[in-house]
PDB file of N, CA and C in Angstrom:
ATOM      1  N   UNK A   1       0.847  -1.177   0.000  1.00  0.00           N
ATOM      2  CA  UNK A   1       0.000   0.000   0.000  1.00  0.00           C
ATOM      3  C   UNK A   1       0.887   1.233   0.000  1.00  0.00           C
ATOM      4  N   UNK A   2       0.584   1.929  -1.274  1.00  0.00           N
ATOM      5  CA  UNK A   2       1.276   3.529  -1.085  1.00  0.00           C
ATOM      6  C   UNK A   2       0.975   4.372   0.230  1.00  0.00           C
ATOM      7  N   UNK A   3       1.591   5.453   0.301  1.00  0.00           N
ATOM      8  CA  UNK A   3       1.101   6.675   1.050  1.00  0.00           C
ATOM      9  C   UNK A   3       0.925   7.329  -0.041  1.00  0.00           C
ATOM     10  N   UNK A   4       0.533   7.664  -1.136  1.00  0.00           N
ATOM     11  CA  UNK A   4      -0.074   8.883  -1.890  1.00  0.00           C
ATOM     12  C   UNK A   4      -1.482   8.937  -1.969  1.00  0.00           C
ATOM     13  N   UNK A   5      -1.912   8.946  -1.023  1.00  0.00           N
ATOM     14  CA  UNK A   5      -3.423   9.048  -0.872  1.00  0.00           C
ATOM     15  C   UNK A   5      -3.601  10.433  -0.531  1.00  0.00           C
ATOM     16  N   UNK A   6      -4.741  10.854  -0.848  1.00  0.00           N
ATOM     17  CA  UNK A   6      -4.889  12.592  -0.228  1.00  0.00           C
ATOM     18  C   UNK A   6      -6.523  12.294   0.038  1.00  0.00           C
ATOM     19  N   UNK A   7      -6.647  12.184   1.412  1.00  0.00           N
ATOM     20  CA  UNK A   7      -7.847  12.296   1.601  1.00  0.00           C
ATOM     21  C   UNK A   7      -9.448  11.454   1.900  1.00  0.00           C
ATOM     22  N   UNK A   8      -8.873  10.168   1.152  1.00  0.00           N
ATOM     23  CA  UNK A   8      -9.626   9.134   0.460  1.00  0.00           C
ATOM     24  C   UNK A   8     -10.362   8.619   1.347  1.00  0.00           C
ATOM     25  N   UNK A   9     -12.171   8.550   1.208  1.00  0.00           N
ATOM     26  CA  UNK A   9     -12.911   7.983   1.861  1.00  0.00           C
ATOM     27  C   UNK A   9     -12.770   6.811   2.738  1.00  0.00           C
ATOM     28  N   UNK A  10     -12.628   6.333   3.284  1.00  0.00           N
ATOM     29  CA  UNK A  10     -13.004   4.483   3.751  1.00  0.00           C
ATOM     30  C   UNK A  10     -13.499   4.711   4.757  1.00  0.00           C
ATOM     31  N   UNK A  11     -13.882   2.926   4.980  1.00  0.00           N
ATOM     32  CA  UNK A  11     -14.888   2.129   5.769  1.00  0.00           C
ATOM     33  C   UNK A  11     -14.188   1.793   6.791  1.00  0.00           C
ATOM     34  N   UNK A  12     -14.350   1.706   8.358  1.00  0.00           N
ATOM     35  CA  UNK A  12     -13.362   2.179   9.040  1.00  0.00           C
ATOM     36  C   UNK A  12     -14.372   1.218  10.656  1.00  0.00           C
ATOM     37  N   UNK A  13     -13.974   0.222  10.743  1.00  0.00           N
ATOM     38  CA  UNK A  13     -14.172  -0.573  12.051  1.00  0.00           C
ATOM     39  C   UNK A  13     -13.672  -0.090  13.553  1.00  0.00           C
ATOM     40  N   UNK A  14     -14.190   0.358  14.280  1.00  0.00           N
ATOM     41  CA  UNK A  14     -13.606   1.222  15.286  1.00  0.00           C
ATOM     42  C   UNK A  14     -14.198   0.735  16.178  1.00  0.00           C
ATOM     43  N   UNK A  15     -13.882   0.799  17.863  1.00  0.00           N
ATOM     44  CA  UNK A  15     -13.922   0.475  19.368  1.00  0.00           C
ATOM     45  C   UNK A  15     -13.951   1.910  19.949  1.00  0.00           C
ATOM     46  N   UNK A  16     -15.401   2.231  20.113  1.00  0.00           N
ATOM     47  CA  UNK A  16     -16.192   3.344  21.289  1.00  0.00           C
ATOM     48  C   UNK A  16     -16.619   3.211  22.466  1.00  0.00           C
ATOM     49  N   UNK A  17     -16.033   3.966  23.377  1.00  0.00           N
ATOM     50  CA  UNK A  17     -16.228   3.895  24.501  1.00  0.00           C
ATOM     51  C   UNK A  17     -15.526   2.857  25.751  1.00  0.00           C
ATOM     52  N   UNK A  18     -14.286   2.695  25.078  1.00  0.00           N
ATOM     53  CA  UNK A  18     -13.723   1.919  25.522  1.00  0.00           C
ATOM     54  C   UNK A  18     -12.510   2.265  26.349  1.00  0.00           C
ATOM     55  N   UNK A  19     -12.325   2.153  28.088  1.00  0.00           N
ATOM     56  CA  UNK A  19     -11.706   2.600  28.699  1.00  0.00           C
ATOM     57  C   UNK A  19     -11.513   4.060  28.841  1.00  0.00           C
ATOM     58  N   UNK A  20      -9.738   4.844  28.490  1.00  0.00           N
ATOM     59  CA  UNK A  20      -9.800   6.353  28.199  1.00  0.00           C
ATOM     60  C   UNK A  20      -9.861   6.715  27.095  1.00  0.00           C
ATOM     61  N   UNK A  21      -9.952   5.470  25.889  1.00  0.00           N
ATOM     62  CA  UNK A  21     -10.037   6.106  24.898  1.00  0.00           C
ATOM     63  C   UNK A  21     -11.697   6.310  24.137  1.00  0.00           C
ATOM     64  N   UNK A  22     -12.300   7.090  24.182  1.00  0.00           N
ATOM     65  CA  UNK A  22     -13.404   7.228  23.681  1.00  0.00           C
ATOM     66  C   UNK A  22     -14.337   6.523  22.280  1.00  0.00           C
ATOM     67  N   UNK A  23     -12.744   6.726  21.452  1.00  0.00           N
ATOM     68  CA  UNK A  23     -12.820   5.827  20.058  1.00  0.00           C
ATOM     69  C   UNK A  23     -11.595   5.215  19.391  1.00  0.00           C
ATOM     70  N   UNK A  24     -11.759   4.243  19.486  1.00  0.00           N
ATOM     71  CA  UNK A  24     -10.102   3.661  19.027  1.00  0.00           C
ATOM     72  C   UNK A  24     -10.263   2.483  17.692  1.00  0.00           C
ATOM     73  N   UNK A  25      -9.911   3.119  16.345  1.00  0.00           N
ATOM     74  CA  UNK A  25     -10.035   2.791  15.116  1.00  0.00           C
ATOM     75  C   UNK A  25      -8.876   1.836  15.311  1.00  0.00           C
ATOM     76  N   UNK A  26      -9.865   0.154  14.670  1.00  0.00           N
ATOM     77  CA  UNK A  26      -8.949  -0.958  14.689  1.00  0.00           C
ATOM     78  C   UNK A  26      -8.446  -1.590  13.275  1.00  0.00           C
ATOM     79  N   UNK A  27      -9.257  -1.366  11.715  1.00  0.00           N
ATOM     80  CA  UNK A  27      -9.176  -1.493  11.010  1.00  0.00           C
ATOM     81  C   UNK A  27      -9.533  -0.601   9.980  1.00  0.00           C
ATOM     82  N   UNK A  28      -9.460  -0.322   8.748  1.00  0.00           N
ATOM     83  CA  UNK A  28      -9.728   0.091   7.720  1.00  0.00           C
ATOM     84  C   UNK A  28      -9.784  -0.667   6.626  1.00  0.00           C
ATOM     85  N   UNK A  29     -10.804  -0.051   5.265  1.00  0.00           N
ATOM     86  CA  UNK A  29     -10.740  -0.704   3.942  1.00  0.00           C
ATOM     87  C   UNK A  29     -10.884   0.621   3.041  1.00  0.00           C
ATOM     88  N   UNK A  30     -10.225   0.519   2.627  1.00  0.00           N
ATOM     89  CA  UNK A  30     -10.040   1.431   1.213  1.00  0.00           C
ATOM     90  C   UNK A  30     -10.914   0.920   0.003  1.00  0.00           C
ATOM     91  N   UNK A  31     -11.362   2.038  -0.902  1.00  0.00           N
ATOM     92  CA  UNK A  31     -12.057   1.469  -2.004  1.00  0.00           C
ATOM     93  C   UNK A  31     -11.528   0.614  -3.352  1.00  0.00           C
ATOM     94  N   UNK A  32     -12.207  -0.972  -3.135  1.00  0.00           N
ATOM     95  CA  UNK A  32     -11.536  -1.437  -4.765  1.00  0.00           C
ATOM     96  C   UNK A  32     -10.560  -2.365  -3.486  1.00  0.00           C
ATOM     97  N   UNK A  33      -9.955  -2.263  -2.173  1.00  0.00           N
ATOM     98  CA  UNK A  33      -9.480  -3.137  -1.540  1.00  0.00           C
ATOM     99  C   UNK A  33      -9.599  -4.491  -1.243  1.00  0.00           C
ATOM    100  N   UNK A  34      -9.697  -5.361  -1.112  1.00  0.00           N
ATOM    101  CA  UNK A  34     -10.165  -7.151  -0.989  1.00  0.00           C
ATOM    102  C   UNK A  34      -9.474  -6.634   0.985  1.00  0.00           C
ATOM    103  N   UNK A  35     -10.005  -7.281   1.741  1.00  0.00           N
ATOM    104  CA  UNK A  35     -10.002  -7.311   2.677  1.00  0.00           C
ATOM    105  C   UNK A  35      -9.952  -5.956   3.674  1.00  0.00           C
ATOM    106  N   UNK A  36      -9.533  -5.977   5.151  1.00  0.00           N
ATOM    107  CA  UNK A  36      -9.300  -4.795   5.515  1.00  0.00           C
ATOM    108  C   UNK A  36      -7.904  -4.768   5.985  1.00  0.00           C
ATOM    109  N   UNK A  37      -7.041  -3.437   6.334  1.00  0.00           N
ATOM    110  CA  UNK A  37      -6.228  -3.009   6.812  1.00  0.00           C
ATOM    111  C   UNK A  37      -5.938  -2.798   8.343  1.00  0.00           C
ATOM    112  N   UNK A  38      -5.038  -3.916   9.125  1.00  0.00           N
ATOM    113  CA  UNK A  38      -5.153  -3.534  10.910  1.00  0.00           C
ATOM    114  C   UNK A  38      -4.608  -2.634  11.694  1.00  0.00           C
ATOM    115  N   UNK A  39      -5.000  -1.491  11.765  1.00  0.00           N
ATOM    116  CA  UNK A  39      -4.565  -0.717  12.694  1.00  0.00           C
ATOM    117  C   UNK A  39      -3.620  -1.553  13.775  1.00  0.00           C
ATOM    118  N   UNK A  40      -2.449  -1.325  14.113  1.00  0.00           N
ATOM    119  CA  UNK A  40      -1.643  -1.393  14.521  1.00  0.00           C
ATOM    120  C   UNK A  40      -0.843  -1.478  15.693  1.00  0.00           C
ATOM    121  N   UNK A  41      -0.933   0.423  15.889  1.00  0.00           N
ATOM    122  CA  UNK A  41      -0.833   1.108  16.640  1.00  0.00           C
ATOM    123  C   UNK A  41      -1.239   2.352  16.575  1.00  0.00           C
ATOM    124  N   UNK A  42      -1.696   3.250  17.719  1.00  0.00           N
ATOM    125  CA  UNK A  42      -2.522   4.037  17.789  1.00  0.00           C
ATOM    126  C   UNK A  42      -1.555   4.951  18.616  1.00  0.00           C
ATOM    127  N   UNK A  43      -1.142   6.031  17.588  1.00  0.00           N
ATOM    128  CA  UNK A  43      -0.054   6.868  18.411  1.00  0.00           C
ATOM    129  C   UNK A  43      -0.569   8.070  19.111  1.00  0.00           C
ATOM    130  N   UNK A  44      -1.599   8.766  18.193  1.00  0.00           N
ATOM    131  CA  UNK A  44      -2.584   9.726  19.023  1.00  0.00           C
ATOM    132  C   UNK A  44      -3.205  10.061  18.528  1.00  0.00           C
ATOM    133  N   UNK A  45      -4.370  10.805  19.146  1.00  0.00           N
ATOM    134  CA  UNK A  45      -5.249  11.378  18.700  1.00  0.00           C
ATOM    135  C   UNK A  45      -5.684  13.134  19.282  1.00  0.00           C
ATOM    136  N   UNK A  46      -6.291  13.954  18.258  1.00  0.00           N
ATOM    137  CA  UNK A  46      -6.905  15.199  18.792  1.00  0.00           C
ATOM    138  C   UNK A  46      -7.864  15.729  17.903  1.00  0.00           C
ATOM    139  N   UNK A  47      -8.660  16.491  18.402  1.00  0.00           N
ATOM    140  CA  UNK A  47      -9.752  17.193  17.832  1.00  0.00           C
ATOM    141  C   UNK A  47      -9.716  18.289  17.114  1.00  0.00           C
ATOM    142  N   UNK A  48     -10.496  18.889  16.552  1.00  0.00           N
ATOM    143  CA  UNK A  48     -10.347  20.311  15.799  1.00  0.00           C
ATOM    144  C   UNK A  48     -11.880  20.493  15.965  1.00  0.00           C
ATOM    145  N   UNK A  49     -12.415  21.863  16.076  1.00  0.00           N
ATOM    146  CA  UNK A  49     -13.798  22.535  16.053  1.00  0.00           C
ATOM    147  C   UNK A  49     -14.163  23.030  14.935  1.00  0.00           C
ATOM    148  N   UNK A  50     -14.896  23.236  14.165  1.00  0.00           N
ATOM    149  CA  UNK A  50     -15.500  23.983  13.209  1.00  0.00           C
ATOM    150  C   UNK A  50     -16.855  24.495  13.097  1.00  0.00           C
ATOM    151  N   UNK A  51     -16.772  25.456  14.056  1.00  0.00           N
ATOM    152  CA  UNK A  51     -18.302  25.517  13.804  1.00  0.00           C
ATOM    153  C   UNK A  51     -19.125  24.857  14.795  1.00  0.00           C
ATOM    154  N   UNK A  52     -20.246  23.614  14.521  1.00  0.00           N
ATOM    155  CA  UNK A  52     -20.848  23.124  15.092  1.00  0.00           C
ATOM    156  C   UNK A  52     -20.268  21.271  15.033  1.00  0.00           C
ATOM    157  N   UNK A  53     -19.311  21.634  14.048  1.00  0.00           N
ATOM    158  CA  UNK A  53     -18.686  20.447  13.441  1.00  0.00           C
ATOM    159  C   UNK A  53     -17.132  20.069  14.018  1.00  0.00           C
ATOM    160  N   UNK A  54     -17.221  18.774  14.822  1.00  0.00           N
ATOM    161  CA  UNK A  54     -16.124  18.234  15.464  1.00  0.00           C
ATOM    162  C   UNK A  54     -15.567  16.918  14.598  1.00  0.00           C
ATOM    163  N   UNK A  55     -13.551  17.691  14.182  1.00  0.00           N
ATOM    164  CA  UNK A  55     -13.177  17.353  13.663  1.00  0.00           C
ATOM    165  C   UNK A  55     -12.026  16.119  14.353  1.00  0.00           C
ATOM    166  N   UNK A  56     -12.264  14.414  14.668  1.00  0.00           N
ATOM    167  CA  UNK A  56     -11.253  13.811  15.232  1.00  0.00           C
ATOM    168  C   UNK A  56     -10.375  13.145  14.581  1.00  0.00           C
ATOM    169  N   UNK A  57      -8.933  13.339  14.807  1.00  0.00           N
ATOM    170  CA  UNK A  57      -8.105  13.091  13.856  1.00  0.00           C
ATOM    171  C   UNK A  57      -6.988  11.668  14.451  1.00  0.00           C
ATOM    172  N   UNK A  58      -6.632  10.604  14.053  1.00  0.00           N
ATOM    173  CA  UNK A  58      -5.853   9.586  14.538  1.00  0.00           C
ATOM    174  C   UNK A  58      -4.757   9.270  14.335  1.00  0.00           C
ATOM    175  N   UNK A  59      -4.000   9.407  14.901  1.00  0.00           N
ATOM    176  CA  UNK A  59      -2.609   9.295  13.935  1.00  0.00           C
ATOM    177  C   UNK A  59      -2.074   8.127  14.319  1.00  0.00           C
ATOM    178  N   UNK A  60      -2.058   6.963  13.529  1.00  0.00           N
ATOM    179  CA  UNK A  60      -1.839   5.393  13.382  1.00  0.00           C
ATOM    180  C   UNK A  60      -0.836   4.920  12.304  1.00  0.00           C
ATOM    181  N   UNK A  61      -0.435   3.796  13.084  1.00  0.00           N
ATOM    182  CA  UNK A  61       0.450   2.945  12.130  1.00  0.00           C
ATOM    183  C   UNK A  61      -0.422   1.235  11.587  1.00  0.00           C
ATOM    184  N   UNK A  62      -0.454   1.402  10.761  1.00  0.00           N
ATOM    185  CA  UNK A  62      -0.644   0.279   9.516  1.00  0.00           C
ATOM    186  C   UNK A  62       0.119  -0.790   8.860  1.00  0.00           C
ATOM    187  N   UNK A  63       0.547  -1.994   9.507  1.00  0.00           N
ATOM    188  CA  UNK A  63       1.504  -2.787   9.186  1.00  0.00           C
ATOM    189  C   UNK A  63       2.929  -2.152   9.200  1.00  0.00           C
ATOM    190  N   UNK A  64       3.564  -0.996   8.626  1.00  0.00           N
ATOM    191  CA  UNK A  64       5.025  -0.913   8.261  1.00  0.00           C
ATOM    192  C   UNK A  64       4.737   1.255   7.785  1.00  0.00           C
ATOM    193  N   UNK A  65       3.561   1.257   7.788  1.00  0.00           N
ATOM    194  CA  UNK A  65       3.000   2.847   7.038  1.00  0.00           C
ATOM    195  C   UNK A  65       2.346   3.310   8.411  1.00  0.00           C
ATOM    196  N   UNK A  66       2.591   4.937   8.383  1.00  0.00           N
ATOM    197  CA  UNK A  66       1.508   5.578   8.913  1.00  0.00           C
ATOM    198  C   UNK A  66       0.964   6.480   8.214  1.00  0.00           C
ATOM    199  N   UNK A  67      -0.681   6.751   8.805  1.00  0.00           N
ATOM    200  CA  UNK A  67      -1.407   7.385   8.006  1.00  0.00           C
ATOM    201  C   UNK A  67      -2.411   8.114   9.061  1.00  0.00           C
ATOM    202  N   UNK A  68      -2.968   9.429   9.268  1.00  0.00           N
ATOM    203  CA  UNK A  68      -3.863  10.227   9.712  1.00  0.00           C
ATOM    204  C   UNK A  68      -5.474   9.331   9.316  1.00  0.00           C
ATOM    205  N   UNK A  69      -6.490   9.167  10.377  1.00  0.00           N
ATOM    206  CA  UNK A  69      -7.641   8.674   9.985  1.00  0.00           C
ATOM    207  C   UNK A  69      -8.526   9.711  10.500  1.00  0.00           C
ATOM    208  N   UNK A  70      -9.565  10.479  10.001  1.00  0.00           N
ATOM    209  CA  UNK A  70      -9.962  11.414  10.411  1.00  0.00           C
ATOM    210  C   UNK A  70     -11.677  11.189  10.219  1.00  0.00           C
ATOM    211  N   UNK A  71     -12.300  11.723  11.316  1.00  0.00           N
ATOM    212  CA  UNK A  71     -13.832  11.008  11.148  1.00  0.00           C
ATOM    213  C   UNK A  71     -14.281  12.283  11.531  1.00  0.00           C
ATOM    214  N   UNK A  72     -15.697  12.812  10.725  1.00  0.00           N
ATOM    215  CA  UNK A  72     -16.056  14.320  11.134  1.00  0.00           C
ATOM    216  C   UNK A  72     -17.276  13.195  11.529  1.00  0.00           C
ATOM    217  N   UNK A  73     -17.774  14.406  12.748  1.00  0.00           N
ATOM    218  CA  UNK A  73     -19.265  14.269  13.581  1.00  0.00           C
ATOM    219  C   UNK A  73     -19.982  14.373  12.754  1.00  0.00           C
ATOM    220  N   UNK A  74     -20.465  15.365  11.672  1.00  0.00           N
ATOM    221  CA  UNK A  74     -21.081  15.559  11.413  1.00  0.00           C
ATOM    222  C   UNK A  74     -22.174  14.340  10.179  1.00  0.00           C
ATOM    223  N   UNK A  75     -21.140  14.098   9.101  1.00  0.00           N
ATOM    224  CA  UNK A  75     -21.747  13.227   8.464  1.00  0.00           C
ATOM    225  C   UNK A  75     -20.871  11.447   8.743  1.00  0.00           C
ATOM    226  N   UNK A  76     -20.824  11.520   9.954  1.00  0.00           N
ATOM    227  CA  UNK A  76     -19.796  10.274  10.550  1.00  0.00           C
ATOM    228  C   UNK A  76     -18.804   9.725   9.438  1.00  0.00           C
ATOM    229  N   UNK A  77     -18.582  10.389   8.735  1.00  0.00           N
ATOM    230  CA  UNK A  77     -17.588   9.579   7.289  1.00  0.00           C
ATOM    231  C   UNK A  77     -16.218   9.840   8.374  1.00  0.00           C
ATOM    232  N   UNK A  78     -15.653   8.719   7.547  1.00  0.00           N
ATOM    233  CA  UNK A  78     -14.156   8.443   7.806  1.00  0.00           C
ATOM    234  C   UNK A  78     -12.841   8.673   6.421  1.00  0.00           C
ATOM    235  N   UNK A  79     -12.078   9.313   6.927  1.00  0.00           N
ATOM    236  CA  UNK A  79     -11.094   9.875   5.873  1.00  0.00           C
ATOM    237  C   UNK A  79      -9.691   9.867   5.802  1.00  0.00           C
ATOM    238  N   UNK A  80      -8.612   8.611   5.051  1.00  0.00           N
ATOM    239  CA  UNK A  80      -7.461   8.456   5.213  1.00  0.00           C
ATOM    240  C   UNK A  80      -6.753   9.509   4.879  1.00  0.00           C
ATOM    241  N   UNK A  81      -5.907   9.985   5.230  1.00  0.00           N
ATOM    242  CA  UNK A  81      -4.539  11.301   4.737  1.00  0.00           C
ATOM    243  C   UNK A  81      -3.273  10.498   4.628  1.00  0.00           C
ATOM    244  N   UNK A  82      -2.341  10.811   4.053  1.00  0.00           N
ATOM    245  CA  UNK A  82      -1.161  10.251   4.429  1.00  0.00           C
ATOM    246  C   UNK A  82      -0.168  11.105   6.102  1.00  0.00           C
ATOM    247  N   UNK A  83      -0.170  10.399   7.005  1.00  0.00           N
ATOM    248  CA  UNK A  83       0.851  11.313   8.034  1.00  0.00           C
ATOM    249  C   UNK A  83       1.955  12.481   7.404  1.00  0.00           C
ATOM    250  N   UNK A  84       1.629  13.661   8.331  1.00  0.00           N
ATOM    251  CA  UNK A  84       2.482  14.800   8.188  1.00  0.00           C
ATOM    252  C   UNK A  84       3.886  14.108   8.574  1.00  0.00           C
TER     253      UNK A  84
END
């Protein structure tokens, strides 16, 4: 799997409410993918505001890659970035 992704939708299996972490994303699938992708490790996470719209952002490792997973409140979609 590249990192030249900018942005790209996926389907995103996650653990809420669990202990201190509120939401802790365990897998992903990308579109056109055959199986899913295992979250790893979970290095951190933080929020951003917009408005009425809360932006949470994950910053995870993926087999050997890391990548930003970002899920807005608003329309619950989930959104890969490649890590800064």
């Amino acid at each position: 799997m590249k990192n030249n992704i900018k942005n790209e939708r996926v389907e995103v299996m996650a653990l809420f409410g669990y202990e201190m972490t509120p939401c802790q994303p365990l897998s992903f699938k990308r579109r056109g993918q055959v199986g899913e992708t295992e979250v790893t490790e979970l290095l951190g996470t933080h929020i951003k505001f917009a408005g009425n719209v809360a932006m949470h952002f994950f910053d995870v490792i993926a087999g050997r890659e890391r990548f930003q997973l970002e899920f807005n409140s608003r329309d619950l979609s989930w959104h890969l970035t490649p890590a800064m």
